[in-house]
Protein backbone atom coordinates (compact mmCIF):
# COMPACT_ATOMS: atom_id res chain seq x y z
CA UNK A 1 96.25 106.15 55.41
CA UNK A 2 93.89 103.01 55.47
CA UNK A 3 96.60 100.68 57.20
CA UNK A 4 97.48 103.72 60.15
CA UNK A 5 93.40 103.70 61.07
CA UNK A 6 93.48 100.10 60.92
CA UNK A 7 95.88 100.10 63.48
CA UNK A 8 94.43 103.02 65.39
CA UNK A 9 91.41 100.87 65.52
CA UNK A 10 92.48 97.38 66.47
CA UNK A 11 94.44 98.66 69.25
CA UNK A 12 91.38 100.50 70.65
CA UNK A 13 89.22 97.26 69.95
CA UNK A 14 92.26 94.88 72.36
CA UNK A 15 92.46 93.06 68.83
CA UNK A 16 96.28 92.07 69.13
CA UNK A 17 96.74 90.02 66.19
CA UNK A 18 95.30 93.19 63.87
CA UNK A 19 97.48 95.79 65.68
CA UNK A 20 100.49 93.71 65.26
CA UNK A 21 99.52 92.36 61.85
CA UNK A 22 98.98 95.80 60.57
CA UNK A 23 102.16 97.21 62.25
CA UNK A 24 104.08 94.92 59.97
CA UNK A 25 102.51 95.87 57.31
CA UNK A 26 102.74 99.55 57.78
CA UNK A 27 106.37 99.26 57.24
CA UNK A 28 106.52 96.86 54.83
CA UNK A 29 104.39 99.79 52.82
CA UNK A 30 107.66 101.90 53.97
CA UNK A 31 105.35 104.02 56.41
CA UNK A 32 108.16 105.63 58.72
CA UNK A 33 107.51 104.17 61.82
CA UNK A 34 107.26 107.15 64.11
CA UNK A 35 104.04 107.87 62.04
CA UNK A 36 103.06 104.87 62.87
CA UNK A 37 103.68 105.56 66.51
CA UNK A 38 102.17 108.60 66.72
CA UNK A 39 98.93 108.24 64.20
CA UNK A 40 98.47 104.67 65.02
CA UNK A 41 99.66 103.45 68.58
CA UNK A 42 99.95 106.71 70.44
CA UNK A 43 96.41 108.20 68.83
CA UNK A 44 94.71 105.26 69.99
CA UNK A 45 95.95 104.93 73.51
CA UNK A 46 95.07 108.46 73.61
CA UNK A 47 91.53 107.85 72.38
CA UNK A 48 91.24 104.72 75.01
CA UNK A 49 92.53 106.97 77.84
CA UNK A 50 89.19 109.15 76.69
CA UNK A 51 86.83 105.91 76.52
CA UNK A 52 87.97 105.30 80.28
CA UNK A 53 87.76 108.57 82.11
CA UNK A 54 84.25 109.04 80.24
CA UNK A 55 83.24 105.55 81.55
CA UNK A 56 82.44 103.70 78.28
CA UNK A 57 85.81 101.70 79.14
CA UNK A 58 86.90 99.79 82.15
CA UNK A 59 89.80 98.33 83.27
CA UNK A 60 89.33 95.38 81.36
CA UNK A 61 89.03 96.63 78.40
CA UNK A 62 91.88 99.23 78.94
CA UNK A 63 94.25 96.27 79.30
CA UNK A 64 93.81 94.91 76.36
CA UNK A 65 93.85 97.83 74.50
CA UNK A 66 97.54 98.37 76.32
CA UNK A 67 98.29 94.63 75.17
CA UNK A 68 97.71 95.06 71.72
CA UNK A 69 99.72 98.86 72.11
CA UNK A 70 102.55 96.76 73.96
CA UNK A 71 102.82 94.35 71.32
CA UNK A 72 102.81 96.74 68.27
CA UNK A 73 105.57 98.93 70.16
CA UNK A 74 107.32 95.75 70.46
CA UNK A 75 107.68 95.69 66.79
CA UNK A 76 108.30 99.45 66.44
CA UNK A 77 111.48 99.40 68.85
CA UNK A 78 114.02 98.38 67.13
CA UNK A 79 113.11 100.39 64.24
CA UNK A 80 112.49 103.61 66.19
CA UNK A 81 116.18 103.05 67.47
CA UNK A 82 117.42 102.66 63.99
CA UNK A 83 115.67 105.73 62.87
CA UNK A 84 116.61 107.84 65.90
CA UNK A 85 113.55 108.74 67.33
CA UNK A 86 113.62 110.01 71.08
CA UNK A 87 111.36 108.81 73.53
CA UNK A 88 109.63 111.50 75.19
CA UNK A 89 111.14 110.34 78.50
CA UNK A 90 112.23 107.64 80.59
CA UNK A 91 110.35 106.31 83.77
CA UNK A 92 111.51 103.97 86.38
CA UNK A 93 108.05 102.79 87.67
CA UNK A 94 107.74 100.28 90.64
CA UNK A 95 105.38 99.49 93.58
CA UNK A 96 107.51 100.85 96.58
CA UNK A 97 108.71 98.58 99.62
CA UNK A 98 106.26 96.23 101.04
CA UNK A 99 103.81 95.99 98.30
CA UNK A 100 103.33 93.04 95.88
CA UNK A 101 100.57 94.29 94.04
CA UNK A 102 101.17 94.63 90.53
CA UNK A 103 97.76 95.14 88.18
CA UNK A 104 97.79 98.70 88.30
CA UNK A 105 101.13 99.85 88.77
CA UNK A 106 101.39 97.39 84.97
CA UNK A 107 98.77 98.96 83.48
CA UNK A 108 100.42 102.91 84.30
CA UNK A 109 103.35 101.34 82.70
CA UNK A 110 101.25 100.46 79.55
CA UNK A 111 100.02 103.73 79.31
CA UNK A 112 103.06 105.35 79.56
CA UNK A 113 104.89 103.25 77.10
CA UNK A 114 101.70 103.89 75.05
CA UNK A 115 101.66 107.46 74.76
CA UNK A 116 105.92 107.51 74.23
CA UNK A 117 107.69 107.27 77.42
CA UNK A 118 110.52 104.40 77.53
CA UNK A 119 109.99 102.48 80.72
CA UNK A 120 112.02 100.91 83.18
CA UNK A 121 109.85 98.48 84.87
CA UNK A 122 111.40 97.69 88.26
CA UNK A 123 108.55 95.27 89.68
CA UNK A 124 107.18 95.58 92.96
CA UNK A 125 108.35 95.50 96.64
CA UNK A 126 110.99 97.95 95.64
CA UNK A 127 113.69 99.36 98.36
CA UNK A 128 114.28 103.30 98.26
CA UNK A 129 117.61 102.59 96.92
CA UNK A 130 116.79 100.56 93.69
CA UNK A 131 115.04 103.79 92.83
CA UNK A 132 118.09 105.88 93.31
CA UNK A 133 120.15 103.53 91.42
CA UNK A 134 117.72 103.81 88.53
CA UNK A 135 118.11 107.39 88.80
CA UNK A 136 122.23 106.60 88.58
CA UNK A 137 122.22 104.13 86.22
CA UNK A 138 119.60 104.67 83.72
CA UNK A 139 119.45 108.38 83.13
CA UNK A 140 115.32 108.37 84.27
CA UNK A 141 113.34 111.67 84.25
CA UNK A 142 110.52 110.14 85.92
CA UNK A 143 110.10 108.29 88.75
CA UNK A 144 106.82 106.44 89.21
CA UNK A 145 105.80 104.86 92.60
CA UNK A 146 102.80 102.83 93.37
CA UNK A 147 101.22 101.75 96.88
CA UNK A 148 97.72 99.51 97.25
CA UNK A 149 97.89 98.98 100.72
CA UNK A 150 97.63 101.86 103.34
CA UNK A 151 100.78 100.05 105.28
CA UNK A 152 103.20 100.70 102.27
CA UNK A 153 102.27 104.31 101.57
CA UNK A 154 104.88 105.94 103.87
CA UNK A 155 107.71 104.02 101.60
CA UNK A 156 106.99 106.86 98.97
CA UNK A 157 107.70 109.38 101.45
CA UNK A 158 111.34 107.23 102.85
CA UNK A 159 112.05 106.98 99.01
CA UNK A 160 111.61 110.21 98.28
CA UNK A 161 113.66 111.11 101.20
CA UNK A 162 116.28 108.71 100.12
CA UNK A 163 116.60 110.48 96.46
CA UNK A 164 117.57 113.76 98.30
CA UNK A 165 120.00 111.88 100.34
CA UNK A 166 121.83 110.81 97.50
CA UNK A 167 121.54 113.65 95.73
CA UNK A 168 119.30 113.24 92.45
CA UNK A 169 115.99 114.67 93.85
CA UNK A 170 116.06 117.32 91.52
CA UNK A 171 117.21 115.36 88.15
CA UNK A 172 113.59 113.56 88.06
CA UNK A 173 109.87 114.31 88.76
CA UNK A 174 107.86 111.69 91.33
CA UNK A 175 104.84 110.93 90.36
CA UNK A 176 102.79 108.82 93.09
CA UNK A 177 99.41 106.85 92.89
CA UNK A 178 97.69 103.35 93.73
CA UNK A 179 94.26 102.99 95.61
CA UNK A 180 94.57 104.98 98.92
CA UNK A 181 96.65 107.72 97.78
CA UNK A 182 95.26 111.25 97.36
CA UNK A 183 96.59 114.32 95.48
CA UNK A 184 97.04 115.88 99.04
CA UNK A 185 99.32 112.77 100.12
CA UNK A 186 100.98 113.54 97.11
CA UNK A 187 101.81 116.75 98.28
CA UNK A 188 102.65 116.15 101.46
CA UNK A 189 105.74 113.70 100.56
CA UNK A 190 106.62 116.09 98.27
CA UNK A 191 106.25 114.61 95.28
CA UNK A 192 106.03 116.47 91.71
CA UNK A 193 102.86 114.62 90.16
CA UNK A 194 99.85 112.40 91.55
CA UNK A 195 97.50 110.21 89.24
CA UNK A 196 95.03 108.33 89.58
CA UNK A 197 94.80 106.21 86.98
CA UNK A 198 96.79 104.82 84.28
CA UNK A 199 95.37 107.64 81.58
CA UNK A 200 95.90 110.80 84.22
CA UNK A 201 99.69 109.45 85.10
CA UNK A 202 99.99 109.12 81.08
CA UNK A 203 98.21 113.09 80.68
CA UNK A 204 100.30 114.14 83.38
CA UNK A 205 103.64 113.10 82.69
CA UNK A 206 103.09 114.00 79.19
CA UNK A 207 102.50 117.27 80.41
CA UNK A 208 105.61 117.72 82.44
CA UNK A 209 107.85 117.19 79.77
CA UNK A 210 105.89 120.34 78.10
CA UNK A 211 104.58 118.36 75.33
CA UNK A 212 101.01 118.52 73.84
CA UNK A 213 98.67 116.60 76.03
């Protein structure tokens, strides 16, 4: 359909007002608006996942991209609920204890929303126990932890530690990234999934949940 690639391409272009503009009138054409999800916003942020990892896109350009997504899913909510369509998962994402940085650990949020995951966005400078009560409280499948500085990296670890302790380690998957952490880091902490960008944590958790990557 002419309006679904018009979509599909506005998002991949960062043109907002054509991504949201075309959302609306997607449905008002009585498009159901998981197609429109899945041809439209998810295709796309697929497609600018692609453009990034093969280097024709940079972060830049990815974030507006995951604007224009963002927006247009912003729209779609409320009829998604109304029509009963699952997300593929929730995701408490924050940057762990000590951190303030935020750019990345927003854009991996982005991503995630963009390619179906609901996300719980719980900022930065996050304690070990707001991520258990996210576990508690919101029913999350995902955990998602981000670190810039070298100094903050051991919170995943404490965290991590601090889901066992309270007994929901097993009811989620960690995934881990940010600047100075590696896959074997990852590993060593014991957590389920490392990325290092926004498009691997989107291919990865994607993954997990055994859908189609």
């Amino acid at each position: 359909m002419a309006i679904l690639d018009t979509i599909y391409q506005s998002v991949i272009d960062g043109n907002l007002n054509g991504a949201t503009t075309g959302v609306n009138a997607a449905l008002a054409e009585g498009i159901a608006p998981a197609e429109i999800l899945n041809k439209g916003l998810i295709a796309a942020m697929t497609e600018v996942g692609r453009l990034f990892e093969e280097g024709e896109y940079f972060v830049p350009e990815m974030l507006i991209s995951a604007r224009a997504m963002q927006a247009s899913v912003a729209i779609l909510k409320p009829k998604l609920k109304d029509a009963d369509v699952k997300p593929l998962g929730k995701i408490a994402i924050g940057t762990v204890k000590g951190d303030l940085h935020d750019i990345g650990k927003n854009l991996v949020a982005m991503m995630l929303e963009g390619t179906g995951f609901e996300i719980i966005d719980l900022g930065t400078d996050v304690p070990p126990e707001k991520f258990v009560d996210a576990v508690k409280t919101h029913d999350v499948g995902f955990i998602g932890m981000s670190a810039l500085l070298t100094t903050t990296m051991p919170a995943m670890r404490t965290t991590i530690e601090a889901l066992k302790a309270a007994g929901v380690r097993d009811r989620v998957k960690v995934m881990v990234g940010g600047a100075p952490i590696t896959q074997e880091f990852a590993k060593e902490i014991g957590a389920d999934l490392y990325a290092q960008d926004g498009p691997s944590a989107a291919r990865n958790a994607k993954i997990s949940t055994g859908a189609n990557a």
